[in-house]
PDB file of N, CA and C in Angstrom:
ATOM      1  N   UNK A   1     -32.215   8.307  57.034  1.00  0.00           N
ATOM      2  CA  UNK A   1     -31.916   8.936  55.774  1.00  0.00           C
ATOM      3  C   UNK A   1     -30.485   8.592  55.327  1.00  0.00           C
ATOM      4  N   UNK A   2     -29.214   9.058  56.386  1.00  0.00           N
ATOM      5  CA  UNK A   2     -27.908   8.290  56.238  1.00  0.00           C
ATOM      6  C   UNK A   2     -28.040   6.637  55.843  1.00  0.00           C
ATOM      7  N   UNK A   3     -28.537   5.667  55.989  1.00  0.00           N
ATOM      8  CA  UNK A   3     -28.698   4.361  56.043  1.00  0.00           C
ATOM      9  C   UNK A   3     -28.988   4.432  54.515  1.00  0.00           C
ATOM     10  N   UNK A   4     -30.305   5.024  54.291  1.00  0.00           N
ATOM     11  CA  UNK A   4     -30.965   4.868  52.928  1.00  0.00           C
ATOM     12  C   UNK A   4     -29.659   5.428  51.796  1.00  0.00           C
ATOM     13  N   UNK A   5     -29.083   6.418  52.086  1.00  0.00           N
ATOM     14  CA  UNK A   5     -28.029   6.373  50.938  1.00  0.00           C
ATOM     15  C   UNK A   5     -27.560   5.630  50.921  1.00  0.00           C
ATOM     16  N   UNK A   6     -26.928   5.413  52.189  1.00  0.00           N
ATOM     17  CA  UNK A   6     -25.348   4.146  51.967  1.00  0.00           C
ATOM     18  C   UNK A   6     -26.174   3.157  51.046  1.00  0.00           C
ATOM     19  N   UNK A   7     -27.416   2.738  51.305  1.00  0.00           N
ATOM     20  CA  UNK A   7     -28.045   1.226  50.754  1.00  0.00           C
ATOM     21  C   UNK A   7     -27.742   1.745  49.025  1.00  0.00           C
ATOM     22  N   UNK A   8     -28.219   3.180  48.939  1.00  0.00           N
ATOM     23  CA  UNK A   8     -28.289   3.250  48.024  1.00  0.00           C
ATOM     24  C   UNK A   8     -26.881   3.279  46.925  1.00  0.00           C
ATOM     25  N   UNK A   9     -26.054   3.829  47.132  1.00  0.00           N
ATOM     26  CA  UNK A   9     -24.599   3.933  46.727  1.00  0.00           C
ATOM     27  C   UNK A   9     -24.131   2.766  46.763  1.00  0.00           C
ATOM     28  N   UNK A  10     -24.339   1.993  48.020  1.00  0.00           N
ATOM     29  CA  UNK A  10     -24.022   0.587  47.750  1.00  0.00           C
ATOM     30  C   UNK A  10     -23.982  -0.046  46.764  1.00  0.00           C
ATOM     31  N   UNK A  11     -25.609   0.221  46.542  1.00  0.00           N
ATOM     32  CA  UNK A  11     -26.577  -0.720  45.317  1.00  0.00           C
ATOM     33  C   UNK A  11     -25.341  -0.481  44.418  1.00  0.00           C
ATOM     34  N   UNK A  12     -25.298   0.659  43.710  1.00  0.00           N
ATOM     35  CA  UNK A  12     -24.833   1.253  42.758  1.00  0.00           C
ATOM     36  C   UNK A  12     -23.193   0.831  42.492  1.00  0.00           C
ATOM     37  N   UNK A  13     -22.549   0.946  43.659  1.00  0.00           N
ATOM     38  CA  UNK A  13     -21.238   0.515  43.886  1.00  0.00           C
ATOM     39  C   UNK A  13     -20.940  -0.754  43.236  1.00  0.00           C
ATOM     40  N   UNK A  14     -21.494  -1.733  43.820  1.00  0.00           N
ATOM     41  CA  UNK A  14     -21.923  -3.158  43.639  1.00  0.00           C
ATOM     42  C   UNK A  14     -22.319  -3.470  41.359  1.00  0.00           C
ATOM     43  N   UNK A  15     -23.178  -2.736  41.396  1.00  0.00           N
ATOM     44  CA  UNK A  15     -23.345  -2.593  39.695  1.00  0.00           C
ATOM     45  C   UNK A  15     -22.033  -2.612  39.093  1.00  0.00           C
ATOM     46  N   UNK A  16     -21.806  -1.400  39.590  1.00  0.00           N
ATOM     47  CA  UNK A  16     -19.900  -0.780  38.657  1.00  0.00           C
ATOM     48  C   UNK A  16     -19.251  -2.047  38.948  1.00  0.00           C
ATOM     49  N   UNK A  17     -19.041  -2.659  39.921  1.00  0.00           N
ATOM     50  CA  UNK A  17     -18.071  -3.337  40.502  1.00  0.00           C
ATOM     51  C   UNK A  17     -18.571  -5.195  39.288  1.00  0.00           C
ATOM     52  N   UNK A  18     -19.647  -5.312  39.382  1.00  0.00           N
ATOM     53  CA  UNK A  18     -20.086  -6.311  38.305  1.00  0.00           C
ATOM     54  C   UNK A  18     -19.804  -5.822  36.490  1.00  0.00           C
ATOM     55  N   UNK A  19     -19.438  -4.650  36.731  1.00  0.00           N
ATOM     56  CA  UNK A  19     -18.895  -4.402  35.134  1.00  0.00           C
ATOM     57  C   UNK A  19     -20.177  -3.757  34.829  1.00  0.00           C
ATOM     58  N   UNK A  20     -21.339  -3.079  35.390  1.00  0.00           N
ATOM     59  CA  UNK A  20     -21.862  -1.962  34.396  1.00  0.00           C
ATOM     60  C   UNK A  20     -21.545  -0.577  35.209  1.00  0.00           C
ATOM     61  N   UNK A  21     -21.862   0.309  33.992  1.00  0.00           N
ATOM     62  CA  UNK A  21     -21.362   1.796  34.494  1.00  0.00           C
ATOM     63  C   UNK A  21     -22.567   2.301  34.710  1.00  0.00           C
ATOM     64  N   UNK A  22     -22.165   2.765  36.325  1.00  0.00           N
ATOM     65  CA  UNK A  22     -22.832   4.186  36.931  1.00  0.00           C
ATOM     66  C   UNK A  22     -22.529   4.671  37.331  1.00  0.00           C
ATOM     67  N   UNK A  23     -23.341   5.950  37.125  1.00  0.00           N
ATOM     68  CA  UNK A  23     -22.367   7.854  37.840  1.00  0.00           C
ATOM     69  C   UNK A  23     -23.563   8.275  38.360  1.00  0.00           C
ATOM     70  N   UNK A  24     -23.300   9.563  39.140  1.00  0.00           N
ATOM     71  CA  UNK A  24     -24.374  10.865  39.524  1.00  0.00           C
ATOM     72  C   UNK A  24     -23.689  11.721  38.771  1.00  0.00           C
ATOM     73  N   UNK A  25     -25.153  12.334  38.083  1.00  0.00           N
ATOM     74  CA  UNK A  25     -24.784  13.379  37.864  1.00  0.00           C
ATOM     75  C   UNK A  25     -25.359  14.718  38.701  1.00  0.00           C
ATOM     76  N   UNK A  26     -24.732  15.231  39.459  1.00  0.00           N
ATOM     77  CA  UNK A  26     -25.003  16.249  40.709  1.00  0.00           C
ATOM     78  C   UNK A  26     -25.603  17.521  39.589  1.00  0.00           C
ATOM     79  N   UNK A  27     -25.597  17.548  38.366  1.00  0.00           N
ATOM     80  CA  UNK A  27     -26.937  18.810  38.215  1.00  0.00           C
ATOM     81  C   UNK A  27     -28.088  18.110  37.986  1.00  0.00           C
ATOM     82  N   UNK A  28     -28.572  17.316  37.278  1.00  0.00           N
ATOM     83  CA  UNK A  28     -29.649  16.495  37.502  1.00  0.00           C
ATOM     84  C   UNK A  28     -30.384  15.623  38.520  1.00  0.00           C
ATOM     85  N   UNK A  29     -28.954  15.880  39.284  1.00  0.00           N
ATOM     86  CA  UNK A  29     -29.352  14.988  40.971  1.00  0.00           C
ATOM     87  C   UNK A  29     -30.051  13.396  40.403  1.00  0.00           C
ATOM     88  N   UNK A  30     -29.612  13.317  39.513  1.00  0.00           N
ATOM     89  CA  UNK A  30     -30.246  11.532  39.290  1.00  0.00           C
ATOM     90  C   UNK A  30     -28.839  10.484  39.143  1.00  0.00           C
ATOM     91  N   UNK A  31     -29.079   9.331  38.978  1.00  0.00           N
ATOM     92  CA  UNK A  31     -28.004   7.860  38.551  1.00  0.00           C
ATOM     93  C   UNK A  31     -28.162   8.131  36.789  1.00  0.00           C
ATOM     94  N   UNK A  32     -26.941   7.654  36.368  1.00  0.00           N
ATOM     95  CA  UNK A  32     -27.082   6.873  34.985  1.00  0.00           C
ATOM     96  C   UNK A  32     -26.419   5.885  35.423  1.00  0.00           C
ATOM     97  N   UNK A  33     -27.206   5.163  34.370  1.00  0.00           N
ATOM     98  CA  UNK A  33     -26.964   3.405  34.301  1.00  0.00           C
ATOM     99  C   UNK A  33     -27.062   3.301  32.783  1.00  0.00           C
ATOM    100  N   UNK A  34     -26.771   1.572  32.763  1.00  0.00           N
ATOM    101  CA  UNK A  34     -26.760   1.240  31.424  1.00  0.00           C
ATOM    102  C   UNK A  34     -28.468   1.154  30.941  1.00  0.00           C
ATOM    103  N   UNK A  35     -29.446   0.800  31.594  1.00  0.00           N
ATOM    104  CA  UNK A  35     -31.025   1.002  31.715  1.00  0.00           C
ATOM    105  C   UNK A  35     -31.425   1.954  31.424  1.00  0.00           C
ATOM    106  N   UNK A  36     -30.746   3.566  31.780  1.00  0.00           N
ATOM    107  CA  UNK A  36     -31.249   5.025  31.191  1.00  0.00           C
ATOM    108  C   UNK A  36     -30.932   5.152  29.696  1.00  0.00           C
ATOM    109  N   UNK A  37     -30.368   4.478  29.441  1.00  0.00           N
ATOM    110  CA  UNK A  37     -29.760   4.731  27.804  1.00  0.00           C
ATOM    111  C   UNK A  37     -31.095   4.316  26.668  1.00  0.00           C
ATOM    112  N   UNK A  38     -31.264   5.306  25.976  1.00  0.00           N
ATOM    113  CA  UNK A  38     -32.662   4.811  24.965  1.00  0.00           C
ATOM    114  C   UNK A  38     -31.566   4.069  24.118  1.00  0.00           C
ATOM    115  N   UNK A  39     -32.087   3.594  22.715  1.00  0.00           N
ATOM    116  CA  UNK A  39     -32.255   2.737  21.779  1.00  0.00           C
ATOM    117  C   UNK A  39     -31.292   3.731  20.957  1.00  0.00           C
ATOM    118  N   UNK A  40     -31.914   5.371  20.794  1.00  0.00           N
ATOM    119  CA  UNK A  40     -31.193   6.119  20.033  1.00  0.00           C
ATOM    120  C   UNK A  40     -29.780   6.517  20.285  1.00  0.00           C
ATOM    121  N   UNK A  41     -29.832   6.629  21.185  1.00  0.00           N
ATOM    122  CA  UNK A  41     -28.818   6.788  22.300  1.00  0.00           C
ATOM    123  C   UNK A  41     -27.447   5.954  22.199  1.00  0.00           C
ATOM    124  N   UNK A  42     -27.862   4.564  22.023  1.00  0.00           N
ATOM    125  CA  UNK A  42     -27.208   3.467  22.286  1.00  0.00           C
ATOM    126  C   UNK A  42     -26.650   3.810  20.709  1.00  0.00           C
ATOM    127  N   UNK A  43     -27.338   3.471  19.483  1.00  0.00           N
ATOM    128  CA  UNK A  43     -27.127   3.422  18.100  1.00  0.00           C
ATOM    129  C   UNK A  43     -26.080   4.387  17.947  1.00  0.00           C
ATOM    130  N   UNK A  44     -26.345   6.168  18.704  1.00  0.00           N
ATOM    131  CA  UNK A  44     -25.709   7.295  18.458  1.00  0.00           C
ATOM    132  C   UNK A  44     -24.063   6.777  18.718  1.00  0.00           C
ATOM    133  N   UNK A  45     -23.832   6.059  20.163  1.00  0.00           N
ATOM    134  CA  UNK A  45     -22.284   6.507  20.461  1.00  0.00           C
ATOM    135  C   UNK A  45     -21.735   4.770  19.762  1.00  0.00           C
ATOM    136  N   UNK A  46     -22.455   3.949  19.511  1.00  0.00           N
ATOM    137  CA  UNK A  46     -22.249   2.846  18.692  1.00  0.00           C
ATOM    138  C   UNK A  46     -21.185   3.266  17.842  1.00  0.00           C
ATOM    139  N   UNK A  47     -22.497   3.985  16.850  1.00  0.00           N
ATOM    140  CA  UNK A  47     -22.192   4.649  15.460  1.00  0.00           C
ATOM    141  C   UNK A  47     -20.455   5.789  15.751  1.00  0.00           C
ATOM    142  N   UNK A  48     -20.258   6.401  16.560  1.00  0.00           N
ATOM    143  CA  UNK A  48     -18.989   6.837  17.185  1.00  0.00           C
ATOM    144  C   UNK A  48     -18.136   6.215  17.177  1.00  0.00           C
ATOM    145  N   UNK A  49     -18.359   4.930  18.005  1.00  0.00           N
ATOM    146  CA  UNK A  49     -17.242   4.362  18.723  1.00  0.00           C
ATOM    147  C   UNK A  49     -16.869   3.611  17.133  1.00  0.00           C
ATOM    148  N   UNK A  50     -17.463   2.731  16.898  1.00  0.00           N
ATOM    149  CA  UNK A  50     -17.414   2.359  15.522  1.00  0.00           C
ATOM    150  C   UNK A  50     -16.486   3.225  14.104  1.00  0.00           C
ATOM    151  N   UNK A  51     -16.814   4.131  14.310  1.00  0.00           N
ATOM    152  CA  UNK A  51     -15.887   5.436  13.357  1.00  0.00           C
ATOM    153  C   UNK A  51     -14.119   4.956  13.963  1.00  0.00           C
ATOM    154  N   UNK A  52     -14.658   5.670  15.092  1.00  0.00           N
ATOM    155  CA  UNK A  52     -13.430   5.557  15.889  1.00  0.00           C
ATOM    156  C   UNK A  52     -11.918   4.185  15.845  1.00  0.00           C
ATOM    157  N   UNK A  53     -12.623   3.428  15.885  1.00  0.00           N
ATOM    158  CA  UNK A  53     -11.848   1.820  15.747  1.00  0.00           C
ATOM    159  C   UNK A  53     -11.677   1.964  14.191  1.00  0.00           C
ATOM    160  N   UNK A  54     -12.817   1.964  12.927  1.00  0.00           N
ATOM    161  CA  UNK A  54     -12.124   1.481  11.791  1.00  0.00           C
ATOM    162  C   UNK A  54     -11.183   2.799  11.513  1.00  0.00           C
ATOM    163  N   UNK A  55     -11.213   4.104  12.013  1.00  0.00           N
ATOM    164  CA  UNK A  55     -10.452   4.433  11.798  1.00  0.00           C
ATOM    165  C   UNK A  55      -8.731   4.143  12.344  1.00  0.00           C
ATOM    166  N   UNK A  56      -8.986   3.980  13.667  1.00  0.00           N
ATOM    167  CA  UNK A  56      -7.763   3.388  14.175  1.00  0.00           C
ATOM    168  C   UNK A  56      -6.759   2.405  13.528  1.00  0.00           C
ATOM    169  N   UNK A  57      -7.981   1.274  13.181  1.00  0.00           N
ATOM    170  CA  UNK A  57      -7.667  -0.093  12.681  1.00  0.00           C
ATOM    171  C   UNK A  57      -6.790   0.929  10.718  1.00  0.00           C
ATOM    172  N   UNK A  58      -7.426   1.704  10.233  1.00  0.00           N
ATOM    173  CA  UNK A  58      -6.962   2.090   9.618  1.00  0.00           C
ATOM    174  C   UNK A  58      -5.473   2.592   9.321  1.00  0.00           C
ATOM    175  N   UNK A  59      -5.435   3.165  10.558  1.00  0.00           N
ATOM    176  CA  UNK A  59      -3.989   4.267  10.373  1.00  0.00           C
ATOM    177  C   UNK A  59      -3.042   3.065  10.970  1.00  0.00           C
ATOM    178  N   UNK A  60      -3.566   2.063  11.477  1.00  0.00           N
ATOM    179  CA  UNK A  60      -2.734   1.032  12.231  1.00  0.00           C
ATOM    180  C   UNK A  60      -1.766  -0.047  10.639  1.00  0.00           C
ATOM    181  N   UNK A  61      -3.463  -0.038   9.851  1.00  0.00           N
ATOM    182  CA  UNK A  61      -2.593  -1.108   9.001  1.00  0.00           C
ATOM    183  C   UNK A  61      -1.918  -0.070   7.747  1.00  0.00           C
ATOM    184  N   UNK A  62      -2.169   1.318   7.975  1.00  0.00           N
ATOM    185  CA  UNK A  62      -1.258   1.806   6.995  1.00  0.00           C
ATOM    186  C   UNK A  62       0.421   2.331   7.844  1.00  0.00           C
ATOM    187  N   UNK A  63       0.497   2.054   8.646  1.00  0.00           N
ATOM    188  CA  UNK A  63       1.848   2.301   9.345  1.00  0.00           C
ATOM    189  C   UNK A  63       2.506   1.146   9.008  1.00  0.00           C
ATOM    190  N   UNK A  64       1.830  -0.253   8.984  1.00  0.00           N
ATOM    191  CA  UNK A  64       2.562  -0.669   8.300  1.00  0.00           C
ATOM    192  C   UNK A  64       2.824  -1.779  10.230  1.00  0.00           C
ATOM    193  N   UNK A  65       2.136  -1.973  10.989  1.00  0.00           N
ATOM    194  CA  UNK A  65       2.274  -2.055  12.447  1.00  0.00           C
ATOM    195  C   UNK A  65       2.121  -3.748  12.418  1.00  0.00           C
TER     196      UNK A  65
END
């Protein structure tokens, strides 16, 4: 059972370490990965992150930077 985690954390270790993100989340007792993410999901924090930058890019070129 000890063996089977390590393999497993490994696995997981190994992912992060190639540049994708994974966590536990200890109330769901499951992995996220970049694979759990739906379509909507993906569009939702897109659509965020996206806000986020032109706004940045905004206040950046009105400072005058």
């Amino acid at each position: 059972m000890v063996s089977e985690l390590a393999r497993i954390i490994s696995s997981m270790n190994t992912a992060k370490q190639l540049g994708f993100y994974v966590d536990f989340d200890p109330d769901s007792g499951a992995w996220t990965a970049p694979g759990n993410t739906t379509k909507a999901e993906f569009e939702e924090f897109r659509t965020l992150v996206g806000d986020y930058v032109n706004e940045t890019k905004r206040q950046i070129n009105a400072s005058g930077l």
